[in-house]
Protein backbone atom coordinates (compact mmCIF):
# COMPACT_ATOMS: atom_id res chain seq x y z
CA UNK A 1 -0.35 23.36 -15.00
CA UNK A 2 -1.12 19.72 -15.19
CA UNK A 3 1.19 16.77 -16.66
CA UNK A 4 2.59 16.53 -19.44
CA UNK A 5 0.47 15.19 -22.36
CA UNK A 6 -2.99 15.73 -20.19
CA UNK A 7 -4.80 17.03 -23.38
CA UNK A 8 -7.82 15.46 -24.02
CA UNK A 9 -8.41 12.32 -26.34
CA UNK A 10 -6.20 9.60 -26.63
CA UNK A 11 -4.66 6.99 -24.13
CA UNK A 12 -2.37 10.12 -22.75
CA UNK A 13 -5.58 12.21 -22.13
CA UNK A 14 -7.62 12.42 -19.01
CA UNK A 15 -10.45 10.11 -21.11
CA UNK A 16 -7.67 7.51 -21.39
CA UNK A 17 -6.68 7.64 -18.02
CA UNK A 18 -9.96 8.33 -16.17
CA UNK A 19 -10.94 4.81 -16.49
CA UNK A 20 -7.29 3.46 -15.17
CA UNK A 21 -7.99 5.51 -11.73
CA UNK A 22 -11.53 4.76 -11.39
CA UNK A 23 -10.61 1.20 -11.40
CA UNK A 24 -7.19 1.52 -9.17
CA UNK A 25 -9.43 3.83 -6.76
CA UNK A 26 -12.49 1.16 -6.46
CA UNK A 27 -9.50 -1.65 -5.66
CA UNK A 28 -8.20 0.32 -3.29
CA UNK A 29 -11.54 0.66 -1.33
CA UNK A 30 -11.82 -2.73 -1.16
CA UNK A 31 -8.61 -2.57 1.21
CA UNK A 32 -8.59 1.05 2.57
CA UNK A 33 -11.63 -0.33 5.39
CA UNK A 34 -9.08 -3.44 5.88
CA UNK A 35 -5.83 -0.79 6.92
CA UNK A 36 -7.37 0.06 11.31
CA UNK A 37 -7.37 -3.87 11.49
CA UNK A 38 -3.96 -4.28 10.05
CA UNK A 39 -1.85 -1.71 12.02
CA UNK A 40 -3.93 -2.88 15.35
CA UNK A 41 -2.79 -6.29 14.18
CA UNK A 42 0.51 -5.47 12.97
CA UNK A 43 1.14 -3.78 16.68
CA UNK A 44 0.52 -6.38 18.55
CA UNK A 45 2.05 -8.47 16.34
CA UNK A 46 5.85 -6.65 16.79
CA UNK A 47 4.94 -6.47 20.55
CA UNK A 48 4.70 -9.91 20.75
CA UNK A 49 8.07 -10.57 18.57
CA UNK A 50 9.87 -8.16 21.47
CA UNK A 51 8.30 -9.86 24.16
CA UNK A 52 9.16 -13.22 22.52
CA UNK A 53 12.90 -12.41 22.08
CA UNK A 54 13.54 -10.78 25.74
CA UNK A 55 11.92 -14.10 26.88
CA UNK A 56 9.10 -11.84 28.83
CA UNK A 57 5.88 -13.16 30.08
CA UNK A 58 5.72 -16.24 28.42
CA UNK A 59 2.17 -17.55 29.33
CA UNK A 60 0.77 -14.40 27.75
CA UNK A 61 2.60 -14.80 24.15
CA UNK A 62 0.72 -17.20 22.96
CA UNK A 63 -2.54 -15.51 23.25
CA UNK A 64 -1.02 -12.21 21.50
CA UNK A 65 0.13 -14.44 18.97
CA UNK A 66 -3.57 -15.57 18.02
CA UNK A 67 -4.72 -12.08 18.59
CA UNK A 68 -2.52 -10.91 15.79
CA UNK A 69 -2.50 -13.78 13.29
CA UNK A 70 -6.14 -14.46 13.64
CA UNK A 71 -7.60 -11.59 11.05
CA UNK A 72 -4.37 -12.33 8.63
CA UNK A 73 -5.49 -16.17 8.45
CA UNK A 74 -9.37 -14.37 7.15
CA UNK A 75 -8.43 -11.67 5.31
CA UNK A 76 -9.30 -13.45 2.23
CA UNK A 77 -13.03 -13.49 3.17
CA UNK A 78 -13.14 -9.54 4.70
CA UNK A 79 -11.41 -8.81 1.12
CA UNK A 80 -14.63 -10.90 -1.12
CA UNK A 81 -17.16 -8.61 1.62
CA UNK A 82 -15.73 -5.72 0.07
CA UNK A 83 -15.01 -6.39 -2.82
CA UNK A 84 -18.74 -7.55 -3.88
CA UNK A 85 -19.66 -4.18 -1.70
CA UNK A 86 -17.54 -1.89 -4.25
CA UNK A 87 -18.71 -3.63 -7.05
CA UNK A 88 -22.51 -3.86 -6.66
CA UNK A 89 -23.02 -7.16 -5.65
CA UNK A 90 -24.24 -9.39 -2.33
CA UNK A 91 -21.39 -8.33 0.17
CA UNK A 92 -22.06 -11.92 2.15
CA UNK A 93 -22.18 -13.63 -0.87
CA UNK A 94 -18.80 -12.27 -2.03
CA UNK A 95 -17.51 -13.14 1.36
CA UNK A 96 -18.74 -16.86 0.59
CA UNK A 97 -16.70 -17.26 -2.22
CA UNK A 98 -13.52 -15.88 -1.17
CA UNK A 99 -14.02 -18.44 2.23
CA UNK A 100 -13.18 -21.34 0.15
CA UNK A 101 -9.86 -19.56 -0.50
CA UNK A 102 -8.67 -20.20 3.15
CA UNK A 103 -10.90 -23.16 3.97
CA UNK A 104 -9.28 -26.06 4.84
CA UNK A 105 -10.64 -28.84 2.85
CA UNK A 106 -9.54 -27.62 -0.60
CA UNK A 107 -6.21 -29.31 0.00
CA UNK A 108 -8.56 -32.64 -1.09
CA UNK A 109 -8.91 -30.79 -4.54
CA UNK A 110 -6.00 -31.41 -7.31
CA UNK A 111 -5.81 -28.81 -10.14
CA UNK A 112 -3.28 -29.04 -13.01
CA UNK A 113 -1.93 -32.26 -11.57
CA UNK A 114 -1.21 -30.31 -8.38
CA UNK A 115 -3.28 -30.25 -4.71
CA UNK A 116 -4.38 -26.82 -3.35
CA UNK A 117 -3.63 -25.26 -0.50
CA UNK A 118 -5.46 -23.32 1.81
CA UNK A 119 -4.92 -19.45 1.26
CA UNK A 120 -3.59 -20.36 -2.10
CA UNK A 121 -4.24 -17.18 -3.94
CA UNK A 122 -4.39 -15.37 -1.42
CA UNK A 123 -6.03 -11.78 -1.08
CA UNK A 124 -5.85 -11.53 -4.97
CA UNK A 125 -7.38 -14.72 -5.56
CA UNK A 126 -10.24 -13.95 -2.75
CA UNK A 127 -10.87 -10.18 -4.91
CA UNK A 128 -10.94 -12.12 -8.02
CA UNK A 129 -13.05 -14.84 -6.72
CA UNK A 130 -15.38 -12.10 -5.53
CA UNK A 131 -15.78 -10.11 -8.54
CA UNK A 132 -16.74 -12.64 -10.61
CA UNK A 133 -19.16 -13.40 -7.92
CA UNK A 134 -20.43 -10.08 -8.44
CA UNK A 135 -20.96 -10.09 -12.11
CA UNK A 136 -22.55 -14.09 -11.90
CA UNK A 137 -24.88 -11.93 -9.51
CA UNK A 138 -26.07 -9.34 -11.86
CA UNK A 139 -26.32 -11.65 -14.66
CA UNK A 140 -28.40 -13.74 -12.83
CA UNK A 141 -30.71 -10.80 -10.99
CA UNK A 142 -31.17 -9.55 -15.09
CA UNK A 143 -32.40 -12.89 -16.15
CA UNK A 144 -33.99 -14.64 -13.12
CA UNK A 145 -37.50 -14.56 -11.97
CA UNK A 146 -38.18 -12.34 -9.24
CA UNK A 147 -40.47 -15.37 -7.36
CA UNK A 148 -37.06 -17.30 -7.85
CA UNK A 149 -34.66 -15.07 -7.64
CA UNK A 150 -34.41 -15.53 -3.59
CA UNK A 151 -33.15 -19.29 -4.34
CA UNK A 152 -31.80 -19.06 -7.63
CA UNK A 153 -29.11 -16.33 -7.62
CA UNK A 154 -27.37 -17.38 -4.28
CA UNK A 155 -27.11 -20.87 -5.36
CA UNK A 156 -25.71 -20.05 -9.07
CA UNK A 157 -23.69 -17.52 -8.01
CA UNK A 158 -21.76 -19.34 -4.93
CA UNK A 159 -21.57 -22.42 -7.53
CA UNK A 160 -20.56 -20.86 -10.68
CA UNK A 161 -18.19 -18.66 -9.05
CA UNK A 162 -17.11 -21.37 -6.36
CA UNK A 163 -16.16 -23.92 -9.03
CA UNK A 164 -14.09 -21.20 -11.20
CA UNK A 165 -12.11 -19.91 -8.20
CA UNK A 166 -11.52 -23.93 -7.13
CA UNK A 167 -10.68 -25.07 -10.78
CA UNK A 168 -8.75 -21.54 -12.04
CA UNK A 169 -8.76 -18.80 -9.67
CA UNK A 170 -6.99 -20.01 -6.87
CA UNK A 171 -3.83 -21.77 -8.80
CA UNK A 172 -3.83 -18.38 -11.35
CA UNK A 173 -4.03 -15.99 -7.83
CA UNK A 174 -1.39 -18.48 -6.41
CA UNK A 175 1.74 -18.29 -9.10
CA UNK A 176 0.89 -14.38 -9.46
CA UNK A 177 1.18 -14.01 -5.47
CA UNK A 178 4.45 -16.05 -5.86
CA UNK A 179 6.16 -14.17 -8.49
CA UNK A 180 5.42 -11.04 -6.64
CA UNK A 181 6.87 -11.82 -3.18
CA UNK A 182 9.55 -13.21 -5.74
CA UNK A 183 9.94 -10.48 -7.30
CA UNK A 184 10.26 -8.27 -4.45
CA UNK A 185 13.17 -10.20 -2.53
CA UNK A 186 14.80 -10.26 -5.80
CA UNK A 187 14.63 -6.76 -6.49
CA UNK A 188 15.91 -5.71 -3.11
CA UNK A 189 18.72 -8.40 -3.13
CA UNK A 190 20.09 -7.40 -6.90
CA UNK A 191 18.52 -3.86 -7.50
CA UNK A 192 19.73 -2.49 -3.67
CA UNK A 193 19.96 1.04 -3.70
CA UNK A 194 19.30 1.59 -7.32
CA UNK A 195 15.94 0.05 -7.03
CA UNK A 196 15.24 2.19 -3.77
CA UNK A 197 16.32 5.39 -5.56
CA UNK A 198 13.68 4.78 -8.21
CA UNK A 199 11.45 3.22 -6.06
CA UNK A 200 11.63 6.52 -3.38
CA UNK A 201 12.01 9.04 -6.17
CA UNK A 202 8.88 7.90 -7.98
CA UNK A 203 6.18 7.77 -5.52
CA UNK A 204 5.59 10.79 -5.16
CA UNK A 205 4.48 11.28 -9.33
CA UNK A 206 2.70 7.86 -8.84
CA UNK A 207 0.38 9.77 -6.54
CA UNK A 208 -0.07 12.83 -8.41
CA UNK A 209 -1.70 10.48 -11.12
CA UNK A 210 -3.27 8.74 -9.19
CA UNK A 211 -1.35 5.25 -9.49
CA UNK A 212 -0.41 4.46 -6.46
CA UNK A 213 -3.65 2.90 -5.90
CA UNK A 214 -2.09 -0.23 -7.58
CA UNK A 215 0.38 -1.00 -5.14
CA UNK A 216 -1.96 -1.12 -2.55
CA UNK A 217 -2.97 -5.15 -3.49
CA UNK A 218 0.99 -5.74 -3.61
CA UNK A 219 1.33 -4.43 -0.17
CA UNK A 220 -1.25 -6.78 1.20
CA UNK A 221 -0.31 -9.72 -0.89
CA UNK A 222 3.21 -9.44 0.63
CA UNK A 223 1.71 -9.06 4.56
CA UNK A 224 0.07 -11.86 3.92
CA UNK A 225 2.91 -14.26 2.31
CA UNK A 226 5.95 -13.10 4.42
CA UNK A 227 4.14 -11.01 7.75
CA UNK A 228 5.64 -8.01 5.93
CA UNK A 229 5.86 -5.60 2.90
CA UNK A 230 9.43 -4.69 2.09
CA UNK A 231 8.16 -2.14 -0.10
CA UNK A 232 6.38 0.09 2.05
CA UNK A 233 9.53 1.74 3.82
CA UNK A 234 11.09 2.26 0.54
CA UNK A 235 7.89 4.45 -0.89
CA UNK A 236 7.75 5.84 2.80
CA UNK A 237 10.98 7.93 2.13
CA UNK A 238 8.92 10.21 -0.17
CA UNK A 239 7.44 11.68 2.60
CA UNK A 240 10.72 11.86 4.13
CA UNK A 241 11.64 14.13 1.11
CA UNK A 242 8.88 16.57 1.53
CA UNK A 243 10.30 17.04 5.27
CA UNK A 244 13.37 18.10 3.72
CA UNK A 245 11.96 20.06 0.99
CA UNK A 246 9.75 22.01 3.69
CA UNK A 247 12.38 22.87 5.52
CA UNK A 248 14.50 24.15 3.32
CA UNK A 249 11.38 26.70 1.71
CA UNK A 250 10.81 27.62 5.50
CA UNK A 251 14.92 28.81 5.87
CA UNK A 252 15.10 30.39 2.82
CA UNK A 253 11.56 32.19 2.60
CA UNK A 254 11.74 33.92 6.06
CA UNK A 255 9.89 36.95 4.19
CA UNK A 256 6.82 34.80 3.20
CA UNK A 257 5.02 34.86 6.86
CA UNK A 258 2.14 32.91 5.07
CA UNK A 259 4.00 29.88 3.87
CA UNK A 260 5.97 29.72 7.18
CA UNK A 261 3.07 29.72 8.89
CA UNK A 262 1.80 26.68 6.85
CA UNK A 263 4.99 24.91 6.64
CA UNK A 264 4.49 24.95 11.10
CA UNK A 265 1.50 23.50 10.85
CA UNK A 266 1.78 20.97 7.95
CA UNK A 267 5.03 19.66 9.34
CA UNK A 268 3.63 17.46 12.81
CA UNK A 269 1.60 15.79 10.36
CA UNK A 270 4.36 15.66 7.84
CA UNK A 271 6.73 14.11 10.45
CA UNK A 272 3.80 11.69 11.01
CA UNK A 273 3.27 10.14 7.34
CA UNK A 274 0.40 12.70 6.27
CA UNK A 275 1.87 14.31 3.32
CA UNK A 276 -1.02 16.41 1.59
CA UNK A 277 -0.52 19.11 3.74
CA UNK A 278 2.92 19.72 2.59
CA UNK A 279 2.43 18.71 -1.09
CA UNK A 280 -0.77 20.71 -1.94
CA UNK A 281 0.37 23.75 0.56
CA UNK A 282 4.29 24.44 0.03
CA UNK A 283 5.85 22.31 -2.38
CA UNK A 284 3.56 21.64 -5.41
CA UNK A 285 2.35 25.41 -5.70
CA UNK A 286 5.80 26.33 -5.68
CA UNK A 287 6.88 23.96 -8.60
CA UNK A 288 10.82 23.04 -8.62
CA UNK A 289 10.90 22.20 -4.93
CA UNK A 290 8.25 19.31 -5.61
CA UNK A 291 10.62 17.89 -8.08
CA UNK A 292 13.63 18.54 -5.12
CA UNK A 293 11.50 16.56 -2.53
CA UNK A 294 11.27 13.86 -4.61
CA UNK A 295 15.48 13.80 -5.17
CA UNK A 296 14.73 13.30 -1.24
CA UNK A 297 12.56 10.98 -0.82
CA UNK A 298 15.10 9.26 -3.72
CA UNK A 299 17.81 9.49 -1.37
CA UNK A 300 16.19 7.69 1.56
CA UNK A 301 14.73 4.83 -0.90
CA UNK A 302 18.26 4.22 -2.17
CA UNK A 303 19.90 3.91 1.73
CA UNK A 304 17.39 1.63 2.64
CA UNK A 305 17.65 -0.43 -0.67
CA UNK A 306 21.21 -0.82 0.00
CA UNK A 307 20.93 -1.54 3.60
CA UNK A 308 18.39 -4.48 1.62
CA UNK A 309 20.94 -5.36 -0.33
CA UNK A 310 23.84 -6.32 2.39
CA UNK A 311 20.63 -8.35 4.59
CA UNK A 312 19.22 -5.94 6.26
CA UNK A 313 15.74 -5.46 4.34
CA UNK A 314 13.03 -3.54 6.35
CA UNK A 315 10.01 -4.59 6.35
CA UNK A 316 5.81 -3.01 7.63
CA UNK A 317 3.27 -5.42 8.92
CA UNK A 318 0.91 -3.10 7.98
CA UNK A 319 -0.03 -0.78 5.22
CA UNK A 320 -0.95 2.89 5.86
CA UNK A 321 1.31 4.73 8.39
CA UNK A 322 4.15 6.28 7.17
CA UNK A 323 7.07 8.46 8.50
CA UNK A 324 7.50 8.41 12.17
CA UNK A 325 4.34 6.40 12.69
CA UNK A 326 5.65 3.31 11.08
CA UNK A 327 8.10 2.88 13.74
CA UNK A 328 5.92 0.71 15.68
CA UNK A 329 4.74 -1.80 12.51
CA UNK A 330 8.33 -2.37 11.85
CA UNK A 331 9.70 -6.12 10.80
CA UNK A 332 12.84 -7.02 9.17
CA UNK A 333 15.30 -9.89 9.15
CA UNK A 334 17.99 -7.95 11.11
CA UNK A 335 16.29 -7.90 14.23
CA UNK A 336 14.35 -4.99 15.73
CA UNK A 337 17.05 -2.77 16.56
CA UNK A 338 19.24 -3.12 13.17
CA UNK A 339 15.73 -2.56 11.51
CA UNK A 340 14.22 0.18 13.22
CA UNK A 341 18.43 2.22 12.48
CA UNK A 342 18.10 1.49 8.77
CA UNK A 343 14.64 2.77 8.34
CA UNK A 344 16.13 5.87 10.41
CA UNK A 345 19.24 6.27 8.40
CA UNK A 346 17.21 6.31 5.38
CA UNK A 347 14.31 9.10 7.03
CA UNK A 348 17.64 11.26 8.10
CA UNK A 349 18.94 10.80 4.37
CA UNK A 350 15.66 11.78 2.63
CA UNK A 351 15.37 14.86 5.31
CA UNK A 352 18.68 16.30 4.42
CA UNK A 353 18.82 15.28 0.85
CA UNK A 354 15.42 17.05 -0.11
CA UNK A 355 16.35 20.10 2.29
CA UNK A 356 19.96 20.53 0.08
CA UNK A 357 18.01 19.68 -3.06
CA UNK A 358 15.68 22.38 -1.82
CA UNK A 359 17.92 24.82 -0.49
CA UNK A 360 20.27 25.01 -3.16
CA UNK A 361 18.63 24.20 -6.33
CA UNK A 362 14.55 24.42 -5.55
CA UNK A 363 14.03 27.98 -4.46
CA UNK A 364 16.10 29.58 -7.55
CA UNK A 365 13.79 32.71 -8.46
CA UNK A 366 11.27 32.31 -5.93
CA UNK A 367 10.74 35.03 -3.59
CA UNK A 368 6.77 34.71 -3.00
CA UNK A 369 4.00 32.22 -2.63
CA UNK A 370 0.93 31.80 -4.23
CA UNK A 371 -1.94 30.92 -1.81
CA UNK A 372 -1.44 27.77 -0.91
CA UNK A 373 -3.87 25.01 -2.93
CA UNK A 374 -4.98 22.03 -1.93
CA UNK A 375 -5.91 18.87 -3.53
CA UNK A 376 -7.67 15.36 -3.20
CA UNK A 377 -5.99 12.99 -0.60
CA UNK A 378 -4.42 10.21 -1.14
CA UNK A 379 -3.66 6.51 0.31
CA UNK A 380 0.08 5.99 0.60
């Protein structure tokens, strides 16, 4: 059965929702192409902060250090690329736009009594920028004759779009990116582990509808302001959940050869970060032990909330691993070691959480399996 209040017509309905995820789902492509650069980035990146605090091969540092900042300083104008791509228009020319977001010489340009700064905006004011590239684009290739077209709709659309992102995009992009890097530290320093609970304990519904898209922008926005998102981790523990949750079906159901035999080979990947094996195969057919793995993945959001809390915040360079696999693309202010045990303290709480959840309240009734189902992936 689906959620409630999925009946059709009205904002609650899929026709009131369908647009929502359509949109969330064609922001996300703009970033899902960016993810291989930043974990190859974000790598390199934490290997260089290890070599750089054991002192090791200094005459090679530097070099990682451009290596790994060099795509983060142009994201802006691989974000515009895309986002014109997604949304029908000139990819270069979308690119062009979103450049003057991290070119130097704006700083010469004073908006609102202030000067700008390069990057100001960020990856939100580069997708912006780009958009309205796009629709300058298509107004222009509706209205423009085709023997001038070649000349005309470059020009208009760079210009038109270049002065609004100079004049309006960039200082709009700018105080959202601060209040949401603001936001974060804030929630994490007051909201601790209540904030992680939620934070952990939601996710997993957030991807079921589809939502979760919408974080994906707040992810990068964060990588890009403070080398980190402190959020990632925290929505990581849902997977941690569905370990426990697993587990716990795979103990108790020792009849159901089927689901055990699912449950083996879902759980490498679950380990890993890959949850749609486990959700569409084991815990979402079953019902109640979905709901358990998300007490789980509650769990581990609130230890590493409160580990946030006390100092010790934990912290990706790089969106799209999960579970064991974001080990490597670790950051925090605690140092590597201090970061890489809270992240584990909160993976051991979500696995032992959802498997007591599980155990003990999940599996109440159940004694067989429906095939297992599967559904659409998703980007975590």
């Amino acid at each position: 059965p689906g959620p409630a209040g999925s009946g059709s017509g009205g904002p609650g309905g899929p026709g009131g929702r369908r647009p929502v995820r359509r949109l969330l789902r064609r922001v996300a492509n703009v970033f899902v192409p960016l993810i291989p650069a930043l974990i190859g980035c974000g790598i390199i990146a934490g290997l260089n902060g290890l070599l750089v605090n054991l002192g090791a091969l200094p005459a090679l540092t530097p070099a990682l250090t451009v290596i790994a900042s060099g795509f983060m300083a142009l994201i802006a104008v691989f974000v515009g690329y895309n986002t014109a791509q997604e949304f029908g228009g000139t990819p270069v020319l979308g690119g062009a736009v979103a450049a003057i977001v991290v070119y130097a010489g704006v700083s010469r340009v004073e908006v609102f009594g202030q000067q700008l700064s390069p990057g100001q905006g960020g990856v939100l004011g580069a997708l912006a920028a780009a958009f309205l590239a796009t629709r300058v684009e298509k107004w222009c290739r509706r209205r423009v004759p085709e023997a001038l077209d070649v000349l005309v709709t470059p020009t208009l659309t760079v210009l038109v779009a270049g002065l609004a992102t100079v004049y309006g995009l960039m200082y709009a992009a700018g105080e959202v990116a601060a209040a949401i890097g603001t936001a974060a530290d804030r929630l994490l320093a007051h909201g601790g582990a209540a904030a992680g609970f939620l934070l952990g304990g939601l996710f997993l519904p957030l991807v079921m509808l589809g939502l979760h898209q919408a974080l994906i922008p707040l992810h990068a926005t964060l990588i890009e302001q403070q080398g980190h998102t402190v959020l990632l981790p925290i929505l990581a523990m849902a997977g941690a959940g569905q370990v426990g949750a697993s587990l716990a079906v795979y103990v108790r159901l020792r009849r159901d050869t089927a689901l055990r035999r699912t449950i083996r080979s879902a759980l490498p990947a679950g380990l890993l970060g890959v949850g749609e094996p486990l959700i569409y195969g084991v815990t979402l057919p079953l019902g109640r032990p979905f709901v358990t793995a998300c007490v789980g993945g509650a769990f581990g959001g609130g230890v590493v909330g409160l580990f946030g809390m006390w100092g010790d915040t934990v912290g990706s360079t790089a969106i799209g691993p999960s579970g064991w696999a974001l080990f490597p693309l670790l950051d925090g202010a605690g140092g590597l070691l201090r970061t890489v045990t809270v992240y584990a303290a909160g993976l051991l709480a979500g696995y032992a959480a959802g498997f007591v959840a599980t155990y003990f309240f999940g599996l109440r009734g159940i004694t067989a399996t429906e095939p297992p189902i599967t559904g659409p992936p998703s980007t975590p």
